[in-house]
N, C-alpha and C. Protein backbone atom coordinates (compact mmCIF):
# COMPACT_ATOMS: atom_id res chain seq x y z
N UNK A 1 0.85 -1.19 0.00
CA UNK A 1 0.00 0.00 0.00
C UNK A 1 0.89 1.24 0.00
N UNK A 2 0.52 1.96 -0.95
CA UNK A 2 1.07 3.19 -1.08
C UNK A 2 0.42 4.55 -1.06
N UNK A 3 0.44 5.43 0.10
CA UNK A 3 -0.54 6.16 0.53
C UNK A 3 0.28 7.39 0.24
N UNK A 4 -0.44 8.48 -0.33
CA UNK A 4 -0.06 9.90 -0.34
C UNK A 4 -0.98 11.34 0.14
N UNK A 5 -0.07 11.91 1.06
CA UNK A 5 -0.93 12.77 1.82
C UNK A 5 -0.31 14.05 1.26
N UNK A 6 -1.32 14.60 0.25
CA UNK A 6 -1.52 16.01 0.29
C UNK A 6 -0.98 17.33 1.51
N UNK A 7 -0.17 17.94 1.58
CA UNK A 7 -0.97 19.20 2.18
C UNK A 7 -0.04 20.69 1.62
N UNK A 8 0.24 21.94 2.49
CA UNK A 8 0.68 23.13 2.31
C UNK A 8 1.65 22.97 1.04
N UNK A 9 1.68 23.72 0.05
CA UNK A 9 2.86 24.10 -1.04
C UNK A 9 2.88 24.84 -2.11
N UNK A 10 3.74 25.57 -2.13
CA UNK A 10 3.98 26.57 -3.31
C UNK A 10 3.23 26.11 -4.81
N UNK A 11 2.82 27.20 -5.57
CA UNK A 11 2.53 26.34 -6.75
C UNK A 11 3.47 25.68 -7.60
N UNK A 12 4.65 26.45 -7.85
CA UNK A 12 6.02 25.32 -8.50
C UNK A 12 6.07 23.91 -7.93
N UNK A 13 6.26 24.40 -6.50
CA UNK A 13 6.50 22.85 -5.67
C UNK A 13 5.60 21.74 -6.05
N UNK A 14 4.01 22.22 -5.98
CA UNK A 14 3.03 21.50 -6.32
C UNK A 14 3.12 20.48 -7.64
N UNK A 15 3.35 21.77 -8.90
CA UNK A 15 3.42 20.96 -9.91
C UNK A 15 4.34 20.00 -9.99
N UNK A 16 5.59 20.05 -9.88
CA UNK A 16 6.70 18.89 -9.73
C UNK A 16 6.36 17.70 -9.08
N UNK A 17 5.79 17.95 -7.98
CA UNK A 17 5.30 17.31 -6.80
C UNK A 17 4.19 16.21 -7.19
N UNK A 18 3.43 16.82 -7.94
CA UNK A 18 1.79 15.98 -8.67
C UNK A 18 2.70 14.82 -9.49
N UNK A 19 3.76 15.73 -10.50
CA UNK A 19 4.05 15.16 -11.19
C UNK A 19 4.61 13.62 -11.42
N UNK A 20 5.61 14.12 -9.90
CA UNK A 20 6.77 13.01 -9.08
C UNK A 20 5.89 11.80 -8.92
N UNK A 21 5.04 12.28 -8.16
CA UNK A 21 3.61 11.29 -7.47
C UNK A 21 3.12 10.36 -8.05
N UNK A 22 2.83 11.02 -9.20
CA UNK A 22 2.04 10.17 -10.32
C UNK A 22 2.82 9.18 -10.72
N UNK A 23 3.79 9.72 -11.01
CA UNK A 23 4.88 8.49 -11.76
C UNK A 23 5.09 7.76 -10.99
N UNK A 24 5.09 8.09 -9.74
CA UNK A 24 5.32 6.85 -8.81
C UNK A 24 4.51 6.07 -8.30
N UNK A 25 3.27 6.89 -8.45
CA UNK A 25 2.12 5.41 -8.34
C UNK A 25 2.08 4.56 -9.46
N UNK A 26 1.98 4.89 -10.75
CA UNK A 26 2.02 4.44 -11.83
C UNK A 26 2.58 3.21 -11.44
N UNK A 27 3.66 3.41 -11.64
CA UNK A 27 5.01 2.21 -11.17
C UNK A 27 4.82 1.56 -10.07
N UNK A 28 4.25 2.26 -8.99
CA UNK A 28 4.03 0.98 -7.82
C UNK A 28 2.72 0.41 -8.31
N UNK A 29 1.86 0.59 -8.90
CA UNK A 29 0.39 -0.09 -9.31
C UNK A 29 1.14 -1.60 -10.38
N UNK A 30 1.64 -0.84 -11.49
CA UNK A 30 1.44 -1.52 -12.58
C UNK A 30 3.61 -2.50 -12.21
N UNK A 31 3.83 -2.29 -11.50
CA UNK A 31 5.46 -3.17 -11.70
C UNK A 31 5.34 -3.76 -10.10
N UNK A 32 4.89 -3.11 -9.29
CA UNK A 32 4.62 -3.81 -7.94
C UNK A 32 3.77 -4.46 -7.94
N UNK A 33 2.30 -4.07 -8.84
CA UNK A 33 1.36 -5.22 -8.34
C UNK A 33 0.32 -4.48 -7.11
N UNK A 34 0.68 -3.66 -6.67
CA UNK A 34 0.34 -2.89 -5.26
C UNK A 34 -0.93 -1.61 -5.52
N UNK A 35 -1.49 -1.10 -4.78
CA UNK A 35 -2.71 -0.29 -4.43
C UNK A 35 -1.90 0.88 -4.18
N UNK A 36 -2.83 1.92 -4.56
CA UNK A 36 -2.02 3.42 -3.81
C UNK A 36 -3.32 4.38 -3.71
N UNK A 37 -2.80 5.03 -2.44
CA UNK A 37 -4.50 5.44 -2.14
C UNK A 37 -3.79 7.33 -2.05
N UNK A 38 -4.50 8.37 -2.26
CA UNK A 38 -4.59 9.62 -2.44
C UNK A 38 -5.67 10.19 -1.06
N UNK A 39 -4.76 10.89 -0.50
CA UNK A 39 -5.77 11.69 0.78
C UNK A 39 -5.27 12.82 0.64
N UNK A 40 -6.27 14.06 0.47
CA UNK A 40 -5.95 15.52 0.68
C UNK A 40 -6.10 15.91 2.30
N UNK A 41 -5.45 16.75 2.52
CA UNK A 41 -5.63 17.77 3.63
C UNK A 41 -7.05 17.84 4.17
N UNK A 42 -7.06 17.79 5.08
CA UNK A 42 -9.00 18.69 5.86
C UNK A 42 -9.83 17.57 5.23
N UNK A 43 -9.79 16.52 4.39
CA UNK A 43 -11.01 15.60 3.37
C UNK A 43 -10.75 14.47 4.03
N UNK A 44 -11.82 13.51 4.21
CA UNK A 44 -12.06 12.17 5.29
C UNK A 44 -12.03 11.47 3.89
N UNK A 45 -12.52 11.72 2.48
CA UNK A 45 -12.11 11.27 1.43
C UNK A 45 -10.58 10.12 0.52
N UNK A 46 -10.97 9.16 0.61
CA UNK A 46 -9.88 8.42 0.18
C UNK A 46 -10.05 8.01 -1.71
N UNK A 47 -9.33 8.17 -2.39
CA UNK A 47 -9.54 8.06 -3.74
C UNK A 47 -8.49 7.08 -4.07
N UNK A 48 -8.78 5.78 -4.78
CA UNK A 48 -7.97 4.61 -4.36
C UNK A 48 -7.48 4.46 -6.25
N UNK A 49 -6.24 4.30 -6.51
CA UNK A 49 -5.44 4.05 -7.55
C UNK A 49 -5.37 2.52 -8.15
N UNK A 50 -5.74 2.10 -9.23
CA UNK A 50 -5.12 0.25 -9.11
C UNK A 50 -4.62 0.22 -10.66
N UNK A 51 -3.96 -1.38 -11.16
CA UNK A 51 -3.59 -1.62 -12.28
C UNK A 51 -4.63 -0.81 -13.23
N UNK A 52 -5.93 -0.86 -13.08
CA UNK A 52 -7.01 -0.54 -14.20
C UNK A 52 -7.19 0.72 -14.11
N UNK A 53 -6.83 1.59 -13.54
CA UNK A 53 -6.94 3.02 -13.58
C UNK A 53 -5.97 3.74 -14.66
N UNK A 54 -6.33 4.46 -15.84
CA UNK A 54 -5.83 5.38 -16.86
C UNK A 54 -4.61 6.23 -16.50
N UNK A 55 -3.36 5.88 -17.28
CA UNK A 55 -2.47 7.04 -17.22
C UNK A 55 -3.30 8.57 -17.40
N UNK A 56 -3.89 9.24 -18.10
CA UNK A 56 -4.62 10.15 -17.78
C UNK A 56 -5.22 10.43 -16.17
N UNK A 57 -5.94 9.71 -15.97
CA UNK A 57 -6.75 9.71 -14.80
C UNK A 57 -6.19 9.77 -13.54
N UNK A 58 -4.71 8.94 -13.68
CA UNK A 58 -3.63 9.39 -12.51
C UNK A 58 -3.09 11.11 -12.78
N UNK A 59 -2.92 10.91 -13.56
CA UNK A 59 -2.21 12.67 -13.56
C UNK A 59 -2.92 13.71 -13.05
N UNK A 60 -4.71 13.53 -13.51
CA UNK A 60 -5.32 14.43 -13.25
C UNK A 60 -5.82 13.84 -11.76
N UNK A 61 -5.86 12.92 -11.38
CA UNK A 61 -6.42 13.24 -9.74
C UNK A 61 -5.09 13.65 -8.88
N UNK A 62 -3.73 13.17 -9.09
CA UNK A 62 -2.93 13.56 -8.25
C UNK A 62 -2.64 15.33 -9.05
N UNK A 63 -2.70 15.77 -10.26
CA UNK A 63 -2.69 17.61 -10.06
C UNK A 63 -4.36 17.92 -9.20
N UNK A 64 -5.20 17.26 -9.57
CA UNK A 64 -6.19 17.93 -8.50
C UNK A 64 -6.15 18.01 -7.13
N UNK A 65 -4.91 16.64 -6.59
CA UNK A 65 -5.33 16.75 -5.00
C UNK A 65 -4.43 17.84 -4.94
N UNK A 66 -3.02 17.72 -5.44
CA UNK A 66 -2.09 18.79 -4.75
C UNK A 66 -3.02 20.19 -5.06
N UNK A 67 -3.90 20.35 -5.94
CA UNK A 67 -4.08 22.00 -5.97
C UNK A 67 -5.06 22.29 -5.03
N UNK A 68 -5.78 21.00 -4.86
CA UNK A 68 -7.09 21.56 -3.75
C UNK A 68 -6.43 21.51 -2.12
N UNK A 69 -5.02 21.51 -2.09
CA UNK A 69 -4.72 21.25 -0.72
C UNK A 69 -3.71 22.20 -0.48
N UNK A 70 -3.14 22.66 -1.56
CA UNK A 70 -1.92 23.84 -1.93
C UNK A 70 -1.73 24.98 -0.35
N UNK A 71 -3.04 25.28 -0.04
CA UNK A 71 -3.59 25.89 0.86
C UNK A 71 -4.24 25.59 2.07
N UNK A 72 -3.52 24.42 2.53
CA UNK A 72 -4.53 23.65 3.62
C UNK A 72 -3.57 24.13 4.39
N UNK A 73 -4.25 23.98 5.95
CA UNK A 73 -4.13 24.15 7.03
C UNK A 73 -3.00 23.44 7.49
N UNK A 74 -1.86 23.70 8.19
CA UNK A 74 -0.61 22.48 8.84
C UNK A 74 -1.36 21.63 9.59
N UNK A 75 -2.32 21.78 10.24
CA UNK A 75 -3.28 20.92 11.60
C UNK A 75 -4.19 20.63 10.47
N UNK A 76 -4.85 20.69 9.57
CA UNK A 76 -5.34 19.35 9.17
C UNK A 76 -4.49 18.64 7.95
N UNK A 77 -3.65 19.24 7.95
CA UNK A 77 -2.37 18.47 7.20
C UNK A 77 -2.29 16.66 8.11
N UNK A 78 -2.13 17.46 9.35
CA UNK A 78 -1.84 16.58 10.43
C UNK A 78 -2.89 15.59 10.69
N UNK A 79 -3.73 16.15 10.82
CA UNK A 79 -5.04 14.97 10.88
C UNK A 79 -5.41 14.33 9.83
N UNK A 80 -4.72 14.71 8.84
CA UNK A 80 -4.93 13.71 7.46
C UNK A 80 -3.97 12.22 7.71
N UNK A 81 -2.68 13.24 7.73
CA UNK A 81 -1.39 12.30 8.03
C UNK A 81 -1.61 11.31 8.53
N UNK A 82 -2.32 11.73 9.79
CA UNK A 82 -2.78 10.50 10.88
C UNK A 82 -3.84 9.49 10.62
N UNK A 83 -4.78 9.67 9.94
CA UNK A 83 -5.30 8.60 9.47
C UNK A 83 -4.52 8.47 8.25
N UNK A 84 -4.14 8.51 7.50
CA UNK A 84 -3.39 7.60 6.29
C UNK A 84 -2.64 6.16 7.22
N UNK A 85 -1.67 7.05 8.73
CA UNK A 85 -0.61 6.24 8.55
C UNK A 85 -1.63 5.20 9.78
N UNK A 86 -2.82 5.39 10.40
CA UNK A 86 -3.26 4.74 11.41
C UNK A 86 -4.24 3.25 9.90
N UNK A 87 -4.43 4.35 8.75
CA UNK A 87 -5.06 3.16 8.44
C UNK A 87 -3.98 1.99 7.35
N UNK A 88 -3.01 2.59 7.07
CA UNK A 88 -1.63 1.74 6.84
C UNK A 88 -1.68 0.64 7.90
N UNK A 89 -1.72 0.93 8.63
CA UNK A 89 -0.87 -0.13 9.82
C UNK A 89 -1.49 -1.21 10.09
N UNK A 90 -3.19 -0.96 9.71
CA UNK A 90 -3.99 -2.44 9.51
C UNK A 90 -3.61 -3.04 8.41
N UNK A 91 -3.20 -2.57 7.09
CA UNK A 91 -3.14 -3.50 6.29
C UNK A 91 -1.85 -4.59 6.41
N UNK A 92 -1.74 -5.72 5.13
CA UNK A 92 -0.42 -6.75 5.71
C UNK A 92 0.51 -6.06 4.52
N UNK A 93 1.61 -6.33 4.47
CA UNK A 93 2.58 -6.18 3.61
C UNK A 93 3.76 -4.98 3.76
N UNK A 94 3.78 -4.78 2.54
CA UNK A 94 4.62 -3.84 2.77
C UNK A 94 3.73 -2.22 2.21
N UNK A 95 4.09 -1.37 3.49
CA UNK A 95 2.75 0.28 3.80
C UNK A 95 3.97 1.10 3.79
N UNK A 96 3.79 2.21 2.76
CA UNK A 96 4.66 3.70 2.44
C UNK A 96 3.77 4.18 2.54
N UNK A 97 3.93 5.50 3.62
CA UNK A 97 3.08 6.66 3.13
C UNK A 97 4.11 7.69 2.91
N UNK A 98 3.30 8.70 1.98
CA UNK A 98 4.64 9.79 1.99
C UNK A 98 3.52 10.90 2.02
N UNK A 99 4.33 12.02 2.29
CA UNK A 99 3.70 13.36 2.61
C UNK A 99 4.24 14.52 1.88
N UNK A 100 3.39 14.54 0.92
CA UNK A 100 3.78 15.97 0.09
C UNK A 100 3.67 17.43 0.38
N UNK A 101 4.52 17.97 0.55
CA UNK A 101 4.53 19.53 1.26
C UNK A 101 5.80 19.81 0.81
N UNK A 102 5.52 21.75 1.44
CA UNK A 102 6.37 22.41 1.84
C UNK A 102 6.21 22.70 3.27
N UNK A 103 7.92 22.44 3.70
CA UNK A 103 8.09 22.55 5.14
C UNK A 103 7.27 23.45 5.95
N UNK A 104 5.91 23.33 6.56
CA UNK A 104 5.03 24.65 6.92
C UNK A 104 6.02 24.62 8.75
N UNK A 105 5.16 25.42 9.44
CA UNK A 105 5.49 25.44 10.62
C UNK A 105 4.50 24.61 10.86
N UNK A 106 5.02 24.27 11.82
CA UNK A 106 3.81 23.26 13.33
C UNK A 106 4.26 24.04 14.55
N UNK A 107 2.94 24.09 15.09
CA UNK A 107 2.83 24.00 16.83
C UNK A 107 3.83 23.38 17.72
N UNK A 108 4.00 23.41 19.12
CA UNK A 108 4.35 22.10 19.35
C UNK A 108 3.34 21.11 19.77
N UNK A 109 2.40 21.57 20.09
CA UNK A 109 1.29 20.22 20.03
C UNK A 109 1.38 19.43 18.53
N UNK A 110 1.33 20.07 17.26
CA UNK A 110 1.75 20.16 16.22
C UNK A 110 2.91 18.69 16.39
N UNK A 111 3.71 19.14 16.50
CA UNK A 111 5.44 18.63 16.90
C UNK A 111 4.85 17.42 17.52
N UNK A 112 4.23 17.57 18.76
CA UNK A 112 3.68 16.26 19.25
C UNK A 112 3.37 14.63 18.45
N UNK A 113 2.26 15.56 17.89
CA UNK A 113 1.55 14.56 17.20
C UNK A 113 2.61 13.80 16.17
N UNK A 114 3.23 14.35 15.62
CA UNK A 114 3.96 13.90 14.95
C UNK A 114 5.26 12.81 15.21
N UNK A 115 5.71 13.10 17.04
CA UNK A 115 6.34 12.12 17.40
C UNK A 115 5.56 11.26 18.02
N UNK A 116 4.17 11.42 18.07
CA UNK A 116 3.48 10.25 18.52
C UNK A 116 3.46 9.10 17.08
N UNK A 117 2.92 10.29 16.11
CA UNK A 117 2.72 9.53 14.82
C UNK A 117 3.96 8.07 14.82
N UNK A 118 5.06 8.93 14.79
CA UNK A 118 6.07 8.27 14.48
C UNK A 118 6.47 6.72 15.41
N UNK A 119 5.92 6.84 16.45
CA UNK A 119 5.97 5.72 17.68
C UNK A 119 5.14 4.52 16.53
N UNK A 120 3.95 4.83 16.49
CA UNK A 120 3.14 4.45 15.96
C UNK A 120 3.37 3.63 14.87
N UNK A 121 4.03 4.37 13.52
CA UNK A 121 4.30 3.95 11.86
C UNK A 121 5.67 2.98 12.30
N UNK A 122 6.46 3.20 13.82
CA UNK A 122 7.57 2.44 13.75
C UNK A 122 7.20 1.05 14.45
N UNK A 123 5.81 1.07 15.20
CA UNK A 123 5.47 0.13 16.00
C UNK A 123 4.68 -1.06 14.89
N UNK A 124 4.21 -0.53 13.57
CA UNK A 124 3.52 -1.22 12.85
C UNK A 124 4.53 -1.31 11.57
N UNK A 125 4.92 -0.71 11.37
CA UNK A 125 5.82 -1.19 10.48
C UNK A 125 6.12 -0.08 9.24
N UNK A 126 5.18 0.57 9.23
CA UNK A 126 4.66 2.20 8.33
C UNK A 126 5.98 2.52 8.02
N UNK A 127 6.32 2.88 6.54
CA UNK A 127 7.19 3.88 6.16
C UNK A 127 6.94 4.84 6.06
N UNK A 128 7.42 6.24 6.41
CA UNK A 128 7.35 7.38 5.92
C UNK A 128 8.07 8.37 5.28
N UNK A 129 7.56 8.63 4.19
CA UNK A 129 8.47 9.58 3.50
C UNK A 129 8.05 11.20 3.63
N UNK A 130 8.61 12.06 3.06
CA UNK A 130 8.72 13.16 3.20
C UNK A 130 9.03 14.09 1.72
N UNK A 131 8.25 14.69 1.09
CA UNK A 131 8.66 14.91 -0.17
C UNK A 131 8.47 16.35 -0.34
N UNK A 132 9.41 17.80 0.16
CA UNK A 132 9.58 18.45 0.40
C UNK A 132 10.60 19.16 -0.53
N UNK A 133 9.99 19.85 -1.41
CA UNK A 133 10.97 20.23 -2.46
C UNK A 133 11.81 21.40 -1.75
N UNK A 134 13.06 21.36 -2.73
CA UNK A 134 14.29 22.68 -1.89
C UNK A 134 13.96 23.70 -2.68
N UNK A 135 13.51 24.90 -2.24
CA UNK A 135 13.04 26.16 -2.83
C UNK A 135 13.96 27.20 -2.54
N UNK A 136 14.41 27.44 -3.47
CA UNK A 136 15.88 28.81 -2.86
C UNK A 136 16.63 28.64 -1.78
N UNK A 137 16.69 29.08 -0.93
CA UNK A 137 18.25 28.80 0.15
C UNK A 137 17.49 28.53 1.31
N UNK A 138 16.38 28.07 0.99
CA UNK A 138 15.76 27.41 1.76
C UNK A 138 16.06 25.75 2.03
N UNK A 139 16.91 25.17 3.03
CA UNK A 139 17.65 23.79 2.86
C UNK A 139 17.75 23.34 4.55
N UNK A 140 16.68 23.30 5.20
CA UNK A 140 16.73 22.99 6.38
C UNK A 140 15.37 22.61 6.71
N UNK A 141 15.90 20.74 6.91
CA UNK A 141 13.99 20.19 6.90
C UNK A 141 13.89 20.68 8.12
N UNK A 142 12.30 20.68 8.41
CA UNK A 142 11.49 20.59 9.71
C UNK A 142 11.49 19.82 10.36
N UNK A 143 12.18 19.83 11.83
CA UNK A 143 12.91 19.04 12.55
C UNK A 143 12.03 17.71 12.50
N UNK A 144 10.38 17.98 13.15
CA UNK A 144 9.75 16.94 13.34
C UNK A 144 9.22 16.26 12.48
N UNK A 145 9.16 16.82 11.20
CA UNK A 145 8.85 15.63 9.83
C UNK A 145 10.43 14.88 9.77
N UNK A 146 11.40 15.56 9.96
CA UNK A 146 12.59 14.80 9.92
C UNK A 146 12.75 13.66 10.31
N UNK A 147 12.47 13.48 12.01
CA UNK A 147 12.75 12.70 13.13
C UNK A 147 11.40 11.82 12.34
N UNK A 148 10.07 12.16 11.66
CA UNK A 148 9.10 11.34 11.51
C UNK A 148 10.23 9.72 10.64
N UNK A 149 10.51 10.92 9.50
CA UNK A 149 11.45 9.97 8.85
C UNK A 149 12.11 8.86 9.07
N UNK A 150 13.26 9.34 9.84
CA UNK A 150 13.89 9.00 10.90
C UNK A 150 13.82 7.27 10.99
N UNK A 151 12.53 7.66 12.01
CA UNK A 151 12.19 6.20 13.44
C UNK A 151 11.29 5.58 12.33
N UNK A 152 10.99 5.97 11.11
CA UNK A 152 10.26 5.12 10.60
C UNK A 152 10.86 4.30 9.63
N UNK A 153 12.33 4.65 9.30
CA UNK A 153 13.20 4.11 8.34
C UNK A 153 12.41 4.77 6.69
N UNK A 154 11.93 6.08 6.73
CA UNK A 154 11.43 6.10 5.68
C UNK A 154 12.48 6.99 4.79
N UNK A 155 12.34 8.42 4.58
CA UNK A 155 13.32 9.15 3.13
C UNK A 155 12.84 10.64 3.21
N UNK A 156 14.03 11.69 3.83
CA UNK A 156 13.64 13.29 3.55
C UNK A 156 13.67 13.30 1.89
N UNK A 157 12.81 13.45 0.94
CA UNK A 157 13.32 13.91 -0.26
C UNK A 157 12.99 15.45 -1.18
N UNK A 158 14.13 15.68 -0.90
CA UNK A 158 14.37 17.41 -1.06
C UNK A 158 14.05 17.35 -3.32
N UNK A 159 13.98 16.69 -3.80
CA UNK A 159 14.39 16.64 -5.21
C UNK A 159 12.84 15.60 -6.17
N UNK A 160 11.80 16.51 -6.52
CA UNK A 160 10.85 15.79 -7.52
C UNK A 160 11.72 14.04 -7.91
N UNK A 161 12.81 13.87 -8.69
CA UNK A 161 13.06 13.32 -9.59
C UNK A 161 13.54 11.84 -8.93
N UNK A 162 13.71 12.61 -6.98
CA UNK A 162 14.03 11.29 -6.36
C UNK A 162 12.72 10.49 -6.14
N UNK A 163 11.75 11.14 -6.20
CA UNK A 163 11.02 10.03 -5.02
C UNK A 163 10.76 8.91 -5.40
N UNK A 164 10.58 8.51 -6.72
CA UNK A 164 10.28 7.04 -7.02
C UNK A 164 11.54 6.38 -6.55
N UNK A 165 12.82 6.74 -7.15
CA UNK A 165 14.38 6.00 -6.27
C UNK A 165 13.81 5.57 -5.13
N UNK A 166 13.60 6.57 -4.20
CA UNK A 166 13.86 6.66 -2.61
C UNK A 166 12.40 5.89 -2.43
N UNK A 167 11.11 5.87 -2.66
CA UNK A 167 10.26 4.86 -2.40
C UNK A 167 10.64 3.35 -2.48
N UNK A 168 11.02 3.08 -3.70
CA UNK A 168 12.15 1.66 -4.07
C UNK A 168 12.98 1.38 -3.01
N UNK A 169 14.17 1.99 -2.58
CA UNK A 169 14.69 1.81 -1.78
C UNK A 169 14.12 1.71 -0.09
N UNK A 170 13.44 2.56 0.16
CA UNK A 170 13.15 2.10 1.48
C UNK A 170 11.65 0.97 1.47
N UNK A 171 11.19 0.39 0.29
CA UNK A 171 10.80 -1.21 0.26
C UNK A 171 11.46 -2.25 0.50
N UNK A 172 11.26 -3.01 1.65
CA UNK A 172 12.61 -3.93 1.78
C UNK A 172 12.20 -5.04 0.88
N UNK A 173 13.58 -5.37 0.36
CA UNK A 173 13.45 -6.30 -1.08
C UNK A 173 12.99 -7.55 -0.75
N UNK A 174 12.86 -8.38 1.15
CA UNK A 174 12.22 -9.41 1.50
C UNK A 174 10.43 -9.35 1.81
N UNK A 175 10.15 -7.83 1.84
CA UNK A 175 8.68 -8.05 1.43
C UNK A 175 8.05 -7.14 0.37
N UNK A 176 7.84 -7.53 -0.95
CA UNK A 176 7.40 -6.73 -1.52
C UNK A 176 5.97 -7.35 -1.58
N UNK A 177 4.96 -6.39 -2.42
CA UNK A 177 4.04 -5.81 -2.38
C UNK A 177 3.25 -7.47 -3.76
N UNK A 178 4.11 -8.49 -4.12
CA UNK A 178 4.04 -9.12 -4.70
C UNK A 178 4.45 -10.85 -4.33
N UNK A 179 4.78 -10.61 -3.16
CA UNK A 179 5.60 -11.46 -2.15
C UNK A 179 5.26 -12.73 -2.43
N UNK A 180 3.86 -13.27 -2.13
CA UNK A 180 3.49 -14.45 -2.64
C UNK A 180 3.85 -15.54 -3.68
N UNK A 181 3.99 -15.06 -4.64
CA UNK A 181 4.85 -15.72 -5.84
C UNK A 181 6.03 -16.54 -5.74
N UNK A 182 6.80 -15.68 -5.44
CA UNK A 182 7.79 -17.17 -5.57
C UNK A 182 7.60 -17.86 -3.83
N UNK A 183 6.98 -17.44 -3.34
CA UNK A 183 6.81 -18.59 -2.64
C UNK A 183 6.44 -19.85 -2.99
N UNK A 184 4.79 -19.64 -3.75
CA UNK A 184 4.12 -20.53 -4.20
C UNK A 184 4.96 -20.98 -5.50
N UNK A 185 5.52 -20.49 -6.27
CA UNK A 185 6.82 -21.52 -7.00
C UNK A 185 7.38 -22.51 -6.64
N UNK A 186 8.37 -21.95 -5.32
CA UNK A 186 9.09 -23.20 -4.43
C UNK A 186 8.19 -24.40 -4.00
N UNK A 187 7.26 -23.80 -3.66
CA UNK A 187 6.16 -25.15 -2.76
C UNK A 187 5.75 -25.78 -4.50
N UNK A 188 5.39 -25.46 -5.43
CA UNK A 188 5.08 -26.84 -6.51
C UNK A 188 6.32 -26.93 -6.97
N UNK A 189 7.86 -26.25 -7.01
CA UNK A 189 8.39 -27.40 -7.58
C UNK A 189 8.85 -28.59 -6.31
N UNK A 190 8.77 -28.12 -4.88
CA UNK A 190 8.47 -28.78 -3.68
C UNK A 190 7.86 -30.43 -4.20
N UNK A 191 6.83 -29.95 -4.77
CA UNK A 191 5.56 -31.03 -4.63
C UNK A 191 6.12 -31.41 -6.04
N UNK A 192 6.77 -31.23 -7.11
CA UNK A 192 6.91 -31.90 -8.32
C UNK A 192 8.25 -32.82 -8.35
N UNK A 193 8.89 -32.68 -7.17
CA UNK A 193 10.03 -33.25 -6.80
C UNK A 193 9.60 -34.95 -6.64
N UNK A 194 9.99 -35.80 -6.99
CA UNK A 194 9.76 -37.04 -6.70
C UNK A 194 10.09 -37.49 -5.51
N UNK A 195 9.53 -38.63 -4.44
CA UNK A 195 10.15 -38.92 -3.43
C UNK A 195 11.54 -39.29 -3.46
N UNK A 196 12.41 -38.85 -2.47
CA UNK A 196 13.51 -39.61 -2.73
C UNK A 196 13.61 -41.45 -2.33
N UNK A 197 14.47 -42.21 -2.92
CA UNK A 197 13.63 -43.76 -2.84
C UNK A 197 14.42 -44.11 -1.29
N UNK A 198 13.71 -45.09 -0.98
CA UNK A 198 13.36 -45.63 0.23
C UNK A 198 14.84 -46.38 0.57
């Protein structure tokens, strides 16, 4: 499962950002085999991605979420976050969520939540990423999306062009999203093996 949470960002950032996204669901749908679900900011709304969904149709729902969220709130940034990564943690396999923004401020209740979050995505297994484009001499993540990173073994990525890399990489290559398979290989050539004789 591959979950992406909308919230605060420039319009440059945005577009790169939709862009990055897309391609990377694309690729986790159709080469993983895997689901990827879209949550905006402030919306209880989940809009779910699969193999049968249109290259078109990805582009335009991930430029629609980033623009309808461009302007969201950091606190319901946060309450989005939190259900993505609370409803990650029920599913089995292997769960990325990543969070598209620009570095806003948080509270420290703000700050809180976020190292609670993080207890949480590290207690279940949740990756988290961070996809935070570098905008002028602006080059210093936000401590507590950092540390989210961090404890979750997930990826700060400052650069559109990384995030599919850096999603790949923090999938560990013993559970992917397709896992089943060669299991069930081994077990029939298991069973096609003749007894050995007596």
């Amino acid at each position: 499962l591959l979950t992406f949470v909308f919230g605060p960002s420039s319009p440059e950032a945005a577009r790169q950002s939709a862009r990055a996204a897309a391609a990377t669901a694309r690729h986790w749908v159709q080469n993983a085999g895997g689901v990827v679900e879209l949550r905006r900011s402030g919306s209880p709304d989940v809009q779910r991605i699969d193999a049968a969904t249109g290259a078109k149709d990805v582009d335009q729902a991930f430029g629609d979420a980033v623009q309808a969220t461009r302007a969201a709130d950091p606190s319901a940034f946060l309450i989005t976050l939190d259900s993505a990564a609370q409803a990650a943690a029920t599913h089995s396999g292997t769960r990325v969520v990543v969070a598209v923004l620009n570095s806003p401020s948080f509270s420290s209740d703000g700050e809180r939540a976020l190292e609670h979050l993080g207890e949480i995505c590290q207690s279940h297994g949740v990756r988290v990423l961070v996809l935070d484009l570098a905008e002028g001499a602006k080059n210093v993540p936000n401590a507590a999306l950092k540390a989210l990173t961090a404890k979750t073994g997930g990826a700060w990525v400052r650069q559109a062009k990384d995030l599919g890399p850096q999603v790949a990489m923090v999938t560990p290559p013993d559970e992917p999203p397709t896992a089943p398979a060669p299991v069930q290989a081994a077990a029939k050539a298991a069973e096609a093996t003749p007894p050995a004789p007596g």
